[in-house]
Protein backbone atom coordinates (compact mmCIF):
# COMPACT_ATOMS: atom_id res chain seq x y z
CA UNK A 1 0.00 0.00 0.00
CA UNK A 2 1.53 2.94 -1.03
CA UNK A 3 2.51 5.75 1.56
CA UNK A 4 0.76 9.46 2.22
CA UNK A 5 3.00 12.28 2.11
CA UNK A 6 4.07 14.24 4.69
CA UNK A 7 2.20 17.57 3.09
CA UNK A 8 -1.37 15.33 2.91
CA UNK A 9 -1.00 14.00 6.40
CA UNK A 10 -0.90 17.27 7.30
CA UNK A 11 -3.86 18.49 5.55
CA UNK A 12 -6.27 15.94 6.93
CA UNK A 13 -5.11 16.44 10.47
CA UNK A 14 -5.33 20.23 9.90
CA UNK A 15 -6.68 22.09 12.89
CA UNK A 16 -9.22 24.18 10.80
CA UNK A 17 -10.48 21.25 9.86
CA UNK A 18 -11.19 19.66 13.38
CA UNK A 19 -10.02 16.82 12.73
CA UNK A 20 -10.42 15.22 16.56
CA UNK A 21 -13.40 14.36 19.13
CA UNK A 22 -14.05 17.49 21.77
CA UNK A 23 -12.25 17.31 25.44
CA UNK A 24 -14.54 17.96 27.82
CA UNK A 25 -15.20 21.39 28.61
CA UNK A 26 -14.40 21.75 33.01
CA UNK A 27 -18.13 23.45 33.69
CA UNK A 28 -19.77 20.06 31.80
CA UNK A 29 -20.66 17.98 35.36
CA UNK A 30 -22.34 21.18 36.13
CA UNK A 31 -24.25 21.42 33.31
CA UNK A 32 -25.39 17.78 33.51
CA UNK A 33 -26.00 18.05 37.26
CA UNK A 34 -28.37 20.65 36.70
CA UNK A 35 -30.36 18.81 34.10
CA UNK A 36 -30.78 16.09 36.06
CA UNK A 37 -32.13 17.79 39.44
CA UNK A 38 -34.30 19.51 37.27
CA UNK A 39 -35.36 16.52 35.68
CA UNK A 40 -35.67 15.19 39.51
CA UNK A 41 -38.16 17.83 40.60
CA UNK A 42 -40.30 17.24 37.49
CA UNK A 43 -40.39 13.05 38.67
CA UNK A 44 -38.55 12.63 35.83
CA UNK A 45 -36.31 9.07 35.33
CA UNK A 46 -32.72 8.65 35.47
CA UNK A 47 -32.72 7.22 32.12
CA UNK A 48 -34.88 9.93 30.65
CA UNK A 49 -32.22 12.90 31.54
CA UNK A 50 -29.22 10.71 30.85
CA UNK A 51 -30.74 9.61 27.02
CA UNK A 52 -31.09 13.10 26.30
CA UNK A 53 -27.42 14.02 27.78
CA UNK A 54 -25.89 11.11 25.98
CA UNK A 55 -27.21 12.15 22.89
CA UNK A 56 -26.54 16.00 23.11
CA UNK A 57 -23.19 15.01 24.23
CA UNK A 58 -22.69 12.34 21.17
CA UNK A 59 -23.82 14.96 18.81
CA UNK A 60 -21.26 17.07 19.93
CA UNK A 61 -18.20 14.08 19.63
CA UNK A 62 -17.36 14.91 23.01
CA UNK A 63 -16.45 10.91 24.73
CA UNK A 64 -14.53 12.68 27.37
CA UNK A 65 -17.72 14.42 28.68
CA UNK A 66 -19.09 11.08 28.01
CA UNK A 67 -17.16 9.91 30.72
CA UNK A 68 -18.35 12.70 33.07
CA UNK A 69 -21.76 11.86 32.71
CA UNK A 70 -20.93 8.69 33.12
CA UNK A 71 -19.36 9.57 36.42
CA UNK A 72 -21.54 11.83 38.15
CA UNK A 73 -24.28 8.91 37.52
CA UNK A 74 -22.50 6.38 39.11
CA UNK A 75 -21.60 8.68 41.99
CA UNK A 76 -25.07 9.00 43.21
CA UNK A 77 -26.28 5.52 42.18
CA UNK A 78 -22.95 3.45 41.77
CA UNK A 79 -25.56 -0.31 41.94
CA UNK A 80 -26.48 1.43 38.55
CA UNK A 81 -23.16 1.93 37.23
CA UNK A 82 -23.19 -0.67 34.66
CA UNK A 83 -27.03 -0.50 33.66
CA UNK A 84 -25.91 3.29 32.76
CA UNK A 85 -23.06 2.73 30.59
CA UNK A 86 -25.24 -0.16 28.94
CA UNK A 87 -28.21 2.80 28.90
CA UNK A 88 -25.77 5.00 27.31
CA UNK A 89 -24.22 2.64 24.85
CA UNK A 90 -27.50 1.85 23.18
CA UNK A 91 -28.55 5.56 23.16
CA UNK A 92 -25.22 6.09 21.39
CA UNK A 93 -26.53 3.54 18.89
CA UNK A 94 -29.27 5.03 18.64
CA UNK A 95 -28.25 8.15 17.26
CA UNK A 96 -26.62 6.91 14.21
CA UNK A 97 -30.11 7.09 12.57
CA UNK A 98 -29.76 10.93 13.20
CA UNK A 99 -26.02 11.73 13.21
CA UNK A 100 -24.33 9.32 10.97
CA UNK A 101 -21.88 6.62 12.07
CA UNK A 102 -18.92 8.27 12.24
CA UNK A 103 -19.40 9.77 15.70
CA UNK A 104 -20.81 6.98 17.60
CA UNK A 105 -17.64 4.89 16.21
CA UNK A 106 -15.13 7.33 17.97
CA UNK A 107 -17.89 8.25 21.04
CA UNK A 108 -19.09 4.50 22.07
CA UNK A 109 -14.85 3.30 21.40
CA UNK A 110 -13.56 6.17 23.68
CA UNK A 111 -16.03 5.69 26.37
CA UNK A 112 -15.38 2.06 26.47
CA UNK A 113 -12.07 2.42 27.04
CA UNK A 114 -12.57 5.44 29.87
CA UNK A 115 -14.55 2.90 31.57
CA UNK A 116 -12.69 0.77 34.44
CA UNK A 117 -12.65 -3.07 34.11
CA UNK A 118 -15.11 -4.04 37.11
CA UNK A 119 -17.73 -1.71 34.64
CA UNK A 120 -16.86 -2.82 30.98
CA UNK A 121 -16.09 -6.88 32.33
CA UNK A 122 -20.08 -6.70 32.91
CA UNK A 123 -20.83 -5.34 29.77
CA UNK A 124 -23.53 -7.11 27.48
CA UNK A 125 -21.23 -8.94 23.80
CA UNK A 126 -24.35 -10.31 22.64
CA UNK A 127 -25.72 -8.76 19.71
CA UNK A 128 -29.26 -8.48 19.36
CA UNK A 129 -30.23 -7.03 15.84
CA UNK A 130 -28.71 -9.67 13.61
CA UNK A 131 -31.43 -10.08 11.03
CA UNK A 132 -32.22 -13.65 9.80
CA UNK A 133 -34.74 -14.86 7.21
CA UNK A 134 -36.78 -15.52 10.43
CA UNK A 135 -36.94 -12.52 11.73
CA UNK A 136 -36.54 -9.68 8.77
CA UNK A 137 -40.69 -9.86 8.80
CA UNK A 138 -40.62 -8.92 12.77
CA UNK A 139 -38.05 -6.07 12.13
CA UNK A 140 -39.93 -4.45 9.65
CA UNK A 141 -43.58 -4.56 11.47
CA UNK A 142 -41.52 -3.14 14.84
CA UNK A 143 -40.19 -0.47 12.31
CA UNK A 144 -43.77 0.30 11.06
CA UNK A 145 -45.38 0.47 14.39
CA UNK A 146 -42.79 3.20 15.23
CA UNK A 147 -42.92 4.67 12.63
CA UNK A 148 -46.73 4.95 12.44
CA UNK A 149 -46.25 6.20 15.93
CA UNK A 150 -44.20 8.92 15.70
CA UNK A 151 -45.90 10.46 12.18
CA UNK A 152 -49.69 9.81 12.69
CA UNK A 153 -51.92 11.16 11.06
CA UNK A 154 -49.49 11.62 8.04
CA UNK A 155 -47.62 8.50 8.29
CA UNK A 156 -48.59 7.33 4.81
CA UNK A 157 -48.03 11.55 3.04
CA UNK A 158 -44.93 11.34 4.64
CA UNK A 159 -43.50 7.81 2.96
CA UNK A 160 -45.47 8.83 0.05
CA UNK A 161 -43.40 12.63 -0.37
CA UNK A 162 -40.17 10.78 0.37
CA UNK A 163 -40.37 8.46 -1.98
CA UNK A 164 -40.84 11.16 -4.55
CA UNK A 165 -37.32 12.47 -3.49
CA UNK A 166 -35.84 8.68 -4.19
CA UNK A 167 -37.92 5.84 -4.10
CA UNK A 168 -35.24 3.97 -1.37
CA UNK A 169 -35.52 6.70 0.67
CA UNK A 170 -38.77 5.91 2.45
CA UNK A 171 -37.39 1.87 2.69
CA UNK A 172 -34.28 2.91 3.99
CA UNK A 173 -35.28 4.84 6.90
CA UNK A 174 -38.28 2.39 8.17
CA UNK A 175 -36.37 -0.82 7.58
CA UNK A 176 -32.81 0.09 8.48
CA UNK A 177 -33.24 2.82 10.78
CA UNK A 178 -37.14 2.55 12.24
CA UNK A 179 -36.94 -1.34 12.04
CA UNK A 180 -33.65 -2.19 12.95
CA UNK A 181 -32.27 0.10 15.03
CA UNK A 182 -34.51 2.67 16.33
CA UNK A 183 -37.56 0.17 17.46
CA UNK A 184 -36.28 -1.80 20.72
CA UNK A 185 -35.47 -5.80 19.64
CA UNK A 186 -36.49 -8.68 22.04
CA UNK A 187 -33.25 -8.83 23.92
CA UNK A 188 -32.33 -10.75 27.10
CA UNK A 189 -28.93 -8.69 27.92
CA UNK A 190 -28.18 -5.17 27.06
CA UNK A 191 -30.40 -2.25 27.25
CA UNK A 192 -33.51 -1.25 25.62
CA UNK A 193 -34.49 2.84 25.37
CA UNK A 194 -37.75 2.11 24.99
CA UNK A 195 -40.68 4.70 23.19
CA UNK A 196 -40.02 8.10 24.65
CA UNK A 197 -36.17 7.46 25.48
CA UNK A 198 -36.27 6.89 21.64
CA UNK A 199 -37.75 10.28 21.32
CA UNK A 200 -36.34 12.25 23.25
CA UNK A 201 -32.85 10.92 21.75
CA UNK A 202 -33.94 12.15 18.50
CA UNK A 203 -35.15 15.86 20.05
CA UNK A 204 -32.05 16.09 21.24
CA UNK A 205 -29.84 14.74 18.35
CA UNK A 206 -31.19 17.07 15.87
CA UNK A 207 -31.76 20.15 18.60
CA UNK A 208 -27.87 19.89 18.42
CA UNK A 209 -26.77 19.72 14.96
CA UNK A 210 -28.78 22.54 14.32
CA UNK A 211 -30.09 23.71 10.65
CA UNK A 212 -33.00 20.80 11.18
CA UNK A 213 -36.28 22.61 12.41
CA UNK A 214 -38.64 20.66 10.50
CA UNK A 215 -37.10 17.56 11.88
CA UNK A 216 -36.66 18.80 15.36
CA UNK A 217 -40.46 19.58 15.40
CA UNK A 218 -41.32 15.94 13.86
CA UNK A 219 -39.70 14.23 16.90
CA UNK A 220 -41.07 16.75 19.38
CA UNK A 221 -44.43 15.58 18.12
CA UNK A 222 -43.62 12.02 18.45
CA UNK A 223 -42.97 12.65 21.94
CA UNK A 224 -46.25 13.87 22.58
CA UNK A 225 -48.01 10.97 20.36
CA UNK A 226 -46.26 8.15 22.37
CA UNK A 227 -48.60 9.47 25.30
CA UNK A 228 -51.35 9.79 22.97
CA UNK A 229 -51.34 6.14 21.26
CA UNK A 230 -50.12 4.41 24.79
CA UNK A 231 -46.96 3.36 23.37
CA UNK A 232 -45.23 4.62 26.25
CA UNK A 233 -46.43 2.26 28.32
CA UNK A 234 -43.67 -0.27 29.27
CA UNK A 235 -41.03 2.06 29.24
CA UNK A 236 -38.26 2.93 32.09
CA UNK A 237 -39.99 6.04 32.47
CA UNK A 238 -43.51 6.57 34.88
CA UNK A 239 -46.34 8.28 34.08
CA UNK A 240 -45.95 11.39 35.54
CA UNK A 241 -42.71 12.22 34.32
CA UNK A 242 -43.91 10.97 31.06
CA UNK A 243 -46.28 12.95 30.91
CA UNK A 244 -44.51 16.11 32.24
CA UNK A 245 -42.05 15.30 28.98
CA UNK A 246 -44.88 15.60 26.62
CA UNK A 247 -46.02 18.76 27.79
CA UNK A 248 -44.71 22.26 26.74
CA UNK A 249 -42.73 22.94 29.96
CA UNK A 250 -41.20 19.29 29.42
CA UNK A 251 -40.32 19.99 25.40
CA UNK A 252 -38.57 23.15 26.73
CA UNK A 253 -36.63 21.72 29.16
CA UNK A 254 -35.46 19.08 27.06
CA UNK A 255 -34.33 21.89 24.01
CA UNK A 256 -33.14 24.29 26.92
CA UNK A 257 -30.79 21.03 28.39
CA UNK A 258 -29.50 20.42 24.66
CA UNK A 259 -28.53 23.90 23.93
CA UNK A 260 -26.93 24.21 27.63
CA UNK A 261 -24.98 20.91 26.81
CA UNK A 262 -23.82 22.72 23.25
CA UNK A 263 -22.82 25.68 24.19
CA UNK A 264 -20.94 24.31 27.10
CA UNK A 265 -18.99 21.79 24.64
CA UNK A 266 -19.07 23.78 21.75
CA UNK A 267 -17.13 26.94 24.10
CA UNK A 268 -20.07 29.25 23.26
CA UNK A 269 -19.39 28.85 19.65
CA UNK A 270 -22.42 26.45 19.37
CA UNK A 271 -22.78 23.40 17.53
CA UNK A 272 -19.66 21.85 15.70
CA UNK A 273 -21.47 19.31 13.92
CA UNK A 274 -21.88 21.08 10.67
CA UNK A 275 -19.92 24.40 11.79
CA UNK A 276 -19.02 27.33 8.95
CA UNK A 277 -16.10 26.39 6.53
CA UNK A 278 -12.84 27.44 7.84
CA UNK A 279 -10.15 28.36 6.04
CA UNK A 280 -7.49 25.59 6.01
């Protein structure tokens, strides 16, 4: 295999180009602390605040505040040390579907290897969204249901209009994104986000990228519909908070605790996933 020069080296690892995940900014355990008493006082789950602090933080390629969130969890709750970092690897899954692959590969590998031995020696290996000619039919109904979920009344306008943009369009988000990895498989090990985890992931995904209003109010609305249709039920999180997460105070918070988590990482400079072109 032949060798890159020196001078091209240098050009992909050029600063402008930000070329490397985010270190953690010192105020972040702050800013998560505050999300989650608020989150508290509102009967709001664990899981709940950390889903939507995992995925502001994974939007922002920051593993090393990974790690604090990781931290400050286990500090008040260490018996749910390794149900967190299992929480948070699957919410880091998760938000491929809105972020692309590239930063969960460098997130979910760096957090992993923050994490000490007694944690990641617990750790679920078993893969649960293999498909098989058994189960494709199963992946694709749980991929429906979602997806029927989140976009009712328009569920069928909406595959219809992006289908007119590319007719794979429409199957590849509902059978490799709604099917197989947003909608929770039967699993034994591991752990499952559930209906409004799911949601609130995606709030808080494209809350931080930025340039994705239409989006953003999609998922905010699938929120709300997961209390409306019952889907919720099931899920890690109660009624109450559910409820309080479906309401207008609840959407807030969650948009006000993604943009606090950005503009900590991002250094006030806001969101770096799809920041200005900088001269190189």
């Amino acid at each position: 295999m032949s060798r890159l020069s020196p001078s091209l080296k240098a050009l992909i690892n050029a600063p402008a180009a930000r070329p490397h995940t985010v270190p953690a900014p010192p105020n972040i355990a702050h800013v998560y602390r505050s999300i989650q008493q608020t989150a508290a006082a509102n009967n709001v789950s664990q899981p709940s605040w950390l889903a939507l602090s995992t995925a502001a933080t994974m939007t922002m390629n920051s593993p090393e505040s990974l790690t604090a969130l990781h931290q400050l969890v286990s500090s008040t709750s260490p018996s749910t040390a390794v149900q967190s970092a299992e929480l948070m690897r699957e919410v880091g899954l998760k938000c491929i579907s809105f972020n692309g692959i590239p930063r969960t590969i460098n997130c979910l590998n760096a957090f992993r290897a923050a994490l000490p031995e007694e944690i990641t020696s617990h750790l679920s290996t078993t893969p649960t969204r293999t498909p098989t000619p058994e189960n494709i039919s199963s992946i694709s109904a749980r991929g429906r249901a979602l997806w029927d979920s989140i976009y009712r009344p328009f569920e069928n306008k909406l595959y219809s209009k992006l289908a007119a943009s590319h007719p794979d369009l429409p199957v590849h988000i509902l059978h490799a994104n709604y099917g197989a990895l947003l909608s929770d498989p039967p699993r034994e090990s591991g752990a499952s986000a559930g209906r409004v985890l799911t949601s609130i992931v995606a709030v808080a995904c494209l809350r931080a990228q930025t340039g994705v209003g239409p989006q953003v109010l999609s998922h905010v609305f699938g929120l709300r519909k997961a209390l409306e249709d019952g889907s919720w039920v099931g899920d890690v999180e109660g009624e109450e908070g559910a409820r309080w997460l479906a309401s207008d105070e609840g959407n807030m918070w969650i948009l006000e605790s993604v943009d606090a988590i950005v503009e900590a990482i991002g250094g006030g400079s806001g969101s770096n996933f799809a920041p200005g072109k900088a001269k190189l």
